[in-house]
Protein backbone atom coordinates (compact mmCIF):
# COMPACT_ATOMS: atom_id res chain seq x y z
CA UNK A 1 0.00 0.00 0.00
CA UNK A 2 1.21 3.46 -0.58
CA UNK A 3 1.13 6.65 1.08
CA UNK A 4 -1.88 7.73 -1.17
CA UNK A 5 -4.02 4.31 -0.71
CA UNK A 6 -3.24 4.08 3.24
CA UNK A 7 -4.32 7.73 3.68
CA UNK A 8 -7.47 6.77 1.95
CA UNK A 9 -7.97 4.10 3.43
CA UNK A 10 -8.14 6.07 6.81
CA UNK A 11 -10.52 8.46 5.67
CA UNK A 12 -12.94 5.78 3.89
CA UNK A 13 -12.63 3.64 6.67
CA UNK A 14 -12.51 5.68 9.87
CA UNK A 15 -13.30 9.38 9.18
CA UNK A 16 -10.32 10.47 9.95
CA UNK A 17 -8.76 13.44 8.28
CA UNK A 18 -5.60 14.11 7.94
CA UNK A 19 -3.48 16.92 10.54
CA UNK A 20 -0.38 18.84 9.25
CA UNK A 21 0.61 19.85 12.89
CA UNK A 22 4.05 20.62 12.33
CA UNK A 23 5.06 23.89 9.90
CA UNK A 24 8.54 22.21 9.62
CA UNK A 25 7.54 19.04 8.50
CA UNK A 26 4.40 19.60 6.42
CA UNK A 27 4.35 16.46 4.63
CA UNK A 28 4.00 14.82 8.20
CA UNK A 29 -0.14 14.06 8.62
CA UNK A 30 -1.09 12.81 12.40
CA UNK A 31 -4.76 11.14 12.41
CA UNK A 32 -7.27 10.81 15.45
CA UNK A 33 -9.87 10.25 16.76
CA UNK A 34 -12.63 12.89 17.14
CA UNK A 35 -13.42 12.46 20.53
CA UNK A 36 -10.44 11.87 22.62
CA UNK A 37 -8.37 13.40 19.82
CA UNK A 38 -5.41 10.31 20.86
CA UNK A 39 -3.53 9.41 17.62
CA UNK A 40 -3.63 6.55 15.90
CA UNK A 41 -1.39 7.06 12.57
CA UNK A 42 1.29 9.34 12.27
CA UNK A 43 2.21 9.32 8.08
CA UNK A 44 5.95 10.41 7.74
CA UNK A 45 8.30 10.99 4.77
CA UNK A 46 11.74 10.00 6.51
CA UNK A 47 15.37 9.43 5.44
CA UNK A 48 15.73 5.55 4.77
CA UNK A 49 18.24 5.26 6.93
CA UNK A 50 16.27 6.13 10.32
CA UNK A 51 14.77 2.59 9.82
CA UNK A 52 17.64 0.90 8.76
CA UNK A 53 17.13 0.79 5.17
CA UNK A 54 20.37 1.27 3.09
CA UNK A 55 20.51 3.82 0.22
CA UNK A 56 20.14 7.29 -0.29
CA UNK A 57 16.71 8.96 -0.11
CA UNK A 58 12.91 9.03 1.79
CA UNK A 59 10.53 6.33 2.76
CA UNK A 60 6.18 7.12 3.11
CA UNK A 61 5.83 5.53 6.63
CA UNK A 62 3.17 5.41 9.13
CA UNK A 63 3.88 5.26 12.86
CA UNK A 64 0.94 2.09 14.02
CA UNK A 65 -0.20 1.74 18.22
CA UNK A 66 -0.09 -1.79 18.73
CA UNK A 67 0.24 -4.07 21.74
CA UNK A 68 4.04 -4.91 23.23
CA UNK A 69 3.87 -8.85 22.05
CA UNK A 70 2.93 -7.50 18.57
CA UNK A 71 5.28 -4.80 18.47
CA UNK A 72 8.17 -7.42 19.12
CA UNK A 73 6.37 -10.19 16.81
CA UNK A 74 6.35 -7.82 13.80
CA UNK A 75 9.54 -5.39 14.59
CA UNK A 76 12.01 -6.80 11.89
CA UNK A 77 9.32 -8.36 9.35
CA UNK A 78 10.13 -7.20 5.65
CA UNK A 79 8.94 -3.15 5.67
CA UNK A 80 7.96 -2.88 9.23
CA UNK A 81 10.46 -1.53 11.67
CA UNK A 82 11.10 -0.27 15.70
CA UNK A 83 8.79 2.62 15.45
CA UNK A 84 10.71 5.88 14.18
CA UNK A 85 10.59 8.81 16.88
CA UNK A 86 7.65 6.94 19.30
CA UNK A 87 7.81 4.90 22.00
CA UNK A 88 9.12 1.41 20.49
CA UNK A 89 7.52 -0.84 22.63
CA UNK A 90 3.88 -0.05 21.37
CA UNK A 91 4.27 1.28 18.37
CA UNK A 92 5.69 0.37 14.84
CA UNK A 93 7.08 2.00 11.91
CA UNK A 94 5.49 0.58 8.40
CA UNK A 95 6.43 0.91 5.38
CA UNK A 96 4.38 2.84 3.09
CA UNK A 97 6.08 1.59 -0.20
CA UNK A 98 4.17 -1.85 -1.43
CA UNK A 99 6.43 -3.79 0.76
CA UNK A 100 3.78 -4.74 3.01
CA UNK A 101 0.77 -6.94 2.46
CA UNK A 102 -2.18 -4.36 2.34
CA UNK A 103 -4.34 -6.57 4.63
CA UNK A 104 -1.72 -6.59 7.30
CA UNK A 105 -1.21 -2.70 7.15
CA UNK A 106 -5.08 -2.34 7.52
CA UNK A 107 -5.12 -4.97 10.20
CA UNK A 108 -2.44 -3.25 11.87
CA UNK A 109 -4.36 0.28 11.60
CA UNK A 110 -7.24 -0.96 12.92
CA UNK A 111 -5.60 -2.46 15.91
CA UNK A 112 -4.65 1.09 16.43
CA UNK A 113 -7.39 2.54 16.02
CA UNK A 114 -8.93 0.07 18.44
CA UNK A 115 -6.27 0.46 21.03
CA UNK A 116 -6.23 5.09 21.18
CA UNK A 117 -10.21 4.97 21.23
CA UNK A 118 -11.97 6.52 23.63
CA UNK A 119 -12.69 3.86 26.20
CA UNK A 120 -16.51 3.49 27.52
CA UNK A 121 -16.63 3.54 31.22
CA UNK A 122 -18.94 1.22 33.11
CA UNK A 123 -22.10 3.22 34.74
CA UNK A 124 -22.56 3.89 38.23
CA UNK A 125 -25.00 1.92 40.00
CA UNK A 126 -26.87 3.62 42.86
């Protein structure tokens, strides 16, 4: 999936559109949710070699929430990476580039977007 189809994606799927909150970087787009307003994708154009990748030039990633044993299960698979500039134990860097099956990189979005949601608490009873 690319940067184009993933951003898509986000918007046909969740809602979400797209945040340029950083004048310096403004090809960086954060999504969230409308309620809480917690990210769940952080879309990045990044030197290749902040994730390891050999060569000259920029990588599309997005920056995925996901659960520690995930995070460590998937950390290393082809195109998905330690997450670049978050904390690296629950999220993940991905590859925006076609290296990575589209069904995983929508599976791993939506187990962000599950895991930043606003979380329902229980009512009170009397």
């Amino acid at each position: 999936m690319d940067r184009n189809a993933f951003e898509q994606h986000v918007a046909d799927e969740y809602g979400a559109v797209g945040e340029r909150p950083w004048l310096s970087h403004p090809d960086y787009v954060v999504f969230r949710h409308a309620r809480n307003k917690k990210w769940f994708a952080v879309v990045m154009r990044i030197p290749k070699k902040t994730v390891g990748l050999s060569g000259e030039g920029e990588i599309n990633v997005v920056n995925l929430k996901n659960d520690p044993e995930s995070v460590e299960f998937f950390a290393g698979t082809r195109g998905i990476f330690p997450a670049y500039h978050m904390n690296k134990i629950h999220w993940l860097t991905v590859a925006l580039d076609d290296s990575v099956d589209d069904d995983l990189v929508k599976a791993l979005t939506e187990r962000s977007f599950d895991l930043t949601a606003p979380k329902i608490k229980p009512l009170k009873s009397k």
